[in-house]
N, C-alpha and C. Protein backbone atom coordinates (compact mmCIF):
# COMPACT_ATOMS: atom_id res chain seq x y z
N UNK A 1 -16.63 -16.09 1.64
CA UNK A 1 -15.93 -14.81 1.65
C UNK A 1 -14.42 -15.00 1.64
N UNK A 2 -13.94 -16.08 1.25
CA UNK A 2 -12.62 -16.56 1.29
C UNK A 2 -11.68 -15.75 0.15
N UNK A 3 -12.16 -15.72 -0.92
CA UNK A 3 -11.25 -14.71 -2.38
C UNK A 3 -11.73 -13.21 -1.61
N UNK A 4 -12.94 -12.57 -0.88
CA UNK A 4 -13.15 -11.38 -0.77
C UNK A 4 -11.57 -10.00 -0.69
N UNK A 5 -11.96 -9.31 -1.51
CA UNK A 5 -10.66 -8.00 -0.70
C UNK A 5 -11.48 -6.81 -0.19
N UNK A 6 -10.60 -5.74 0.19
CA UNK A 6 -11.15 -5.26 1.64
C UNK A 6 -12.35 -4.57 1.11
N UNK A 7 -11.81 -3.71 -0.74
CA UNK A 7 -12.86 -3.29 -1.51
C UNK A 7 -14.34 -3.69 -1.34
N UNK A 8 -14.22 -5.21 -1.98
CA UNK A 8 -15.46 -5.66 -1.98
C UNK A 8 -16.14 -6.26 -0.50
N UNK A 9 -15.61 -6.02 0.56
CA UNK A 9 -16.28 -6.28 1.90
C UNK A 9 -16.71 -4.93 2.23
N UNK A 10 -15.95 -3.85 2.02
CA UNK A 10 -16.20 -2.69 2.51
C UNK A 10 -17.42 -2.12 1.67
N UNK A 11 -17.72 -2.64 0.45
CA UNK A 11 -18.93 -2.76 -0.79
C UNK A 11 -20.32 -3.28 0.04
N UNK A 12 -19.72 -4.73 0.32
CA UNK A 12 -20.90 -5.06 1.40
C UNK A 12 -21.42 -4.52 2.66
N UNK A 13 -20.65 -4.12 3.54
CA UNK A 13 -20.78 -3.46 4.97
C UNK A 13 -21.70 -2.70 4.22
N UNK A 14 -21.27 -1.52 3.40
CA UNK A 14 -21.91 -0.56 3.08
C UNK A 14 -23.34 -0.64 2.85
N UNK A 15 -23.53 -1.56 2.44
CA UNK A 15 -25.46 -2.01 1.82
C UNK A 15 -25.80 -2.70 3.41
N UNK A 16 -25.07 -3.02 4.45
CA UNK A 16 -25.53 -3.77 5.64
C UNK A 16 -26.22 -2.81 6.34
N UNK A 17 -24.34 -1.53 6.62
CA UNK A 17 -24.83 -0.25 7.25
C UNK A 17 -24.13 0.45 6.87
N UNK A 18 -25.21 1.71 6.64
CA UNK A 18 -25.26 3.12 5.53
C UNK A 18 -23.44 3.81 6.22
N UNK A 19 -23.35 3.80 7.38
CA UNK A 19 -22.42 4.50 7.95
C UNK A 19 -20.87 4.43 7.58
N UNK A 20 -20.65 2.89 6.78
CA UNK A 20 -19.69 2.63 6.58
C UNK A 20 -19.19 3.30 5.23
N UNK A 21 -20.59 3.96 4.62
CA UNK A 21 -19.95 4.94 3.19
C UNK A 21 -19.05 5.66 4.06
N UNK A 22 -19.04 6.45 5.27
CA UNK A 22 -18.38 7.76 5.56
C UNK A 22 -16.53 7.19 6.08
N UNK A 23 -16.75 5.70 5.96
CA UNK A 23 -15.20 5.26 6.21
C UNK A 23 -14.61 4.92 5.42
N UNK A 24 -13.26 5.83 5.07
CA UNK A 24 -12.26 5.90 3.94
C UNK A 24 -11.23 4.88 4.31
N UNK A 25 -11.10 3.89 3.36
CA UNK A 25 -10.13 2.88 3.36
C UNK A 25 -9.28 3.16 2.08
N UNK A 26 -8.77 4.38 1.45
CA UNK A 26 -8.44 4.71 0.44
C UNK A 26 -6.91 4.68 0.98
N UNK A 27 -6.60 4.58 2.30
CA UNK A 27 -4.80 4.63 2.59
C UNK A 27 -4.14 3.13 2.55
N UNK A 28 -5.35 2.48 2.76
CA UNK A 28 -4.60 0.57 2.07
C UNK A 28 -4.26 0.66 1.15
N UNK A 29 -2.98 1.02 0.35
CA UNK A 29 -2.89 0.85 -0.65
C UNK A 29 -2.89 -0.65 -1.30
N UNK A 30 -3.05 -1.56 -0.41
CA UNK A 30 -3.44 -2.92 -1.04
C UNK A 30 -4.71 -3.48 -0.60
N UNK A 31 -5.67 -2.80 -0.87
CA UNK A 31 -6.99 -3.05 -0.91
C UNK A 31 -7.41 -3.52 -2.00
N UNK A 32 -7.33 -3.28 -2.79
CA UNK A 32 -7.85 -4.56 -3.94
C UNK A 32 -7.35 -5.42 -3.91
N UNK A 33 -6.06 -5.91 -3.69
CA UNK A 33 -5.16 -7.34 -3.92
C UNK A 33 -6.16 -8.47 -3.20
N UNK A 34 -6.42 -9.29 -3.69
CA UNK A 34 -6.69 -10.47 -3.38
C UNK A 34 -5.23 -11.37 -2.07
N UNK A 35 -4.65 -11.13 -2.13
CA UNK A 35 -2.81 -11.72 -1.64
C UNK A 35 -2.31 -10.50 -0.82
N UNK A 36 -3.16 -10.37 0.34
CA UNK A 36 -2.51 -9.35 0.69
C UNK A 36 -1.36 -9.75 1.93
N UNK A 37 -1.35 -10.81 2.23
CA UNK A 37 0.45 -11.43 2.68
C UNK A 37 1.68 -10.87 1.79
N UNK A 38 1.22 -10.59 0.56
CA UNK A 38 2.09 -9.85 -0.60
C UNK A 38 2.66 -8.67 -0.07
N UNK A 39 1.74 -7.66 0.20
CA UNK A 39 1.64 -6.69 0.11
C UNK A 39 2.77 -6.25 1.65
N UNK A 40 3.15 -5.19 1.66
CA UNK A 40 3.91 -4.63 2.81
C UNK A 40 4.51 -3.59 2.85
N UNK A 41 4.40 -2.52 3.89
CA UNK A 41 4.70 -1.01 4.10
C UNK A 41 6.52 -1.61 4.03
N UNK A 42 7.00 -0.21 3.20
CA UNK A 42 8.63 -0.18 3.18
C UNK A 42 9.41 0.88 3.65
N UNK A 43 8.54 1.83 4.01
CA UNK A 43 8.99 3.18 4.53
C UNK A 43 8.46 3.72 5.36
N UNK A 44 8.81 4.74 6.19
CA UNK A 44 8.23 5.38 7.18
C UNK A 44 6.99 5.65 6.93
N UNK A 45 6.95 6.44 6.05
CA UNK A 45 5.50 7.37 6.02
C UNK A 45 4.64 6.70 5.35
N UNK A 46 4.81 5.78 5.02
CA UNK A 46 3.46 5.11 4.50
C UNK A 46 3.33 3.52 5.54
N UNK A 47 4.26 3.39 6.56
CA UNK A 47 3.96 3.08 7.65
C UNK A 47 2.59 3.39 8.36
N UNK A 48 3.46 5.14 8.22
CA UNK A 48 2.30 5.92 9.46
C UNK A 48 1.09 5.96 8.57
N UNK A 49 0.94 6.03 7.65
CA UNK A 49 -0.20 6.14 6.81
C UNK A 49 -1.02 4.85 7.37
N UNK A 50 -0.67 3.67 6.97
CA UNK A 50 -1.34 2.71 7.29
C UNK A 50 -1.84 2.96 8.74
N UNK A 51 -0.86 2.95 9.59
CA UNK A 51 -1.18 2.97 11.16
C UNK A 51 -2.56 3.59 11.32
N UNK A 52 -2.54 4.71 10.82
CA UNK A 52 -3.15 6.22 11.14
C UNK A 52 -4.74 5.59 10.23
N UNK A 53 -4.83 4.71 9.44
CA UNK A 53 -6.05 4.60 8.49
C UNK A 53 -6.33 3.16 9.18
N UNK A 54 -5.31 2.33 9.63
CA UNK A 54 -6.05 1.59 10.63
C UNK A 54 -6.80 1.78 12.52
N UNK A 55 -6.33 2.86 12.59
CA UNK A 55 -6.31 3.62 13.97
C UNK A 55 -7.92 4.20 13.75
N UNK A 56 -8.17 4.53 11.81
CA UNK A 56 -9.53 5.27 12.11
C UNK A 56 -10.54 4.03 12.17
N UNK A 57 -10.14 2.95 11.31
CA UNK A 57 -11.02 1.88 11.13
C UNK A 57 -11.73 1.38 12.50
N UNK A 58 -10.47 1.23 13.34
CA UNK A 58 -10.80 0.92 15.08
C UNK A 58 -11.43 1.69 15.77
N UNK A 59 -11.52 2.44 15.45
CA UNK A 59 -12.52 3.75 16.02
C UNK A 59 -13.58 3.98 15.54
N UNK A 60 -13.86 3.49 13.97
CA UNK A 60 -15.65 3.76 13.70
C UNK A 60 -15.92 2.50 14.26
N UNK A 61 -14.82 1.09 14.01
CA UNK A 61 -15.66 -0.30 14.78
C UNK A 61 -16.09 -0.01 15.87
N UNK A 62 -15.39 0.41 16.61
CA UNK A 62 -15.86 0.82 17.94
C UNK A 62 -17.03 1.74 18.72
N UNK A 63 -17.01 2.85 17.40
CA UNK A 63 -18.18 3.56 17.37
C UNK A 63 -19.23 3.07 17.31
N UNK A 64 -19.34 2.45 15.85
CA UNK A 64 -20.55 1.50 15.56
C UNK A 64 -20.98 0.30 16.57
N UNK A 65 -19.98 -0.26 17.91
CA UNK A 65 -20.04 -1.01 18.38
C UNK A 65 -20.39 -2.30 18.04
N UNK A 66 -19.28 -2.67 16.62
CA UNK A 66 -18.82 -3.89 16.51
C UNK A 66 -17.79 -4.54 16.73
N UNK A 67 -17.14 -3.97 17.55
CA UNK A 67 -16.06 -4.61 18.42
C UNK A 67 -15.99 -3.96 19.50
């Protein structure tokens, strides 16, 4: 799973467990990149964007009680 991006893990979860269709990772805007050390918020609001779409991620993990 070393080349994987978040796309194609979030592809897999999905066929693991059904629940993870209902989690939108559509605010990474560098979710496909393979290089995502590349990638980096430059402005406020797409700061908070990220924050706010990683804030939900931690909360279905948590739901689902995988972390």
């Amino acid at each position: 799973m070393k080349d994987e991006t978040i796309d194609s893990l979030h592809e897999h979860y999905k066929k693991i467990n059904k629940n993870f269709e209902n989690l939108d990772l559509s605010d990474f805007n560098c979710k496909s990149s393979r290089y995502l050390e590349t990638k980096y918020c430059d402005n406020v609001s797409k700061v908070n964007t990220c924050f706010d779409a990683a804030d939900n991620l931690d909360t279905f993990l948590k739901r689902e009680k995988i972390i």
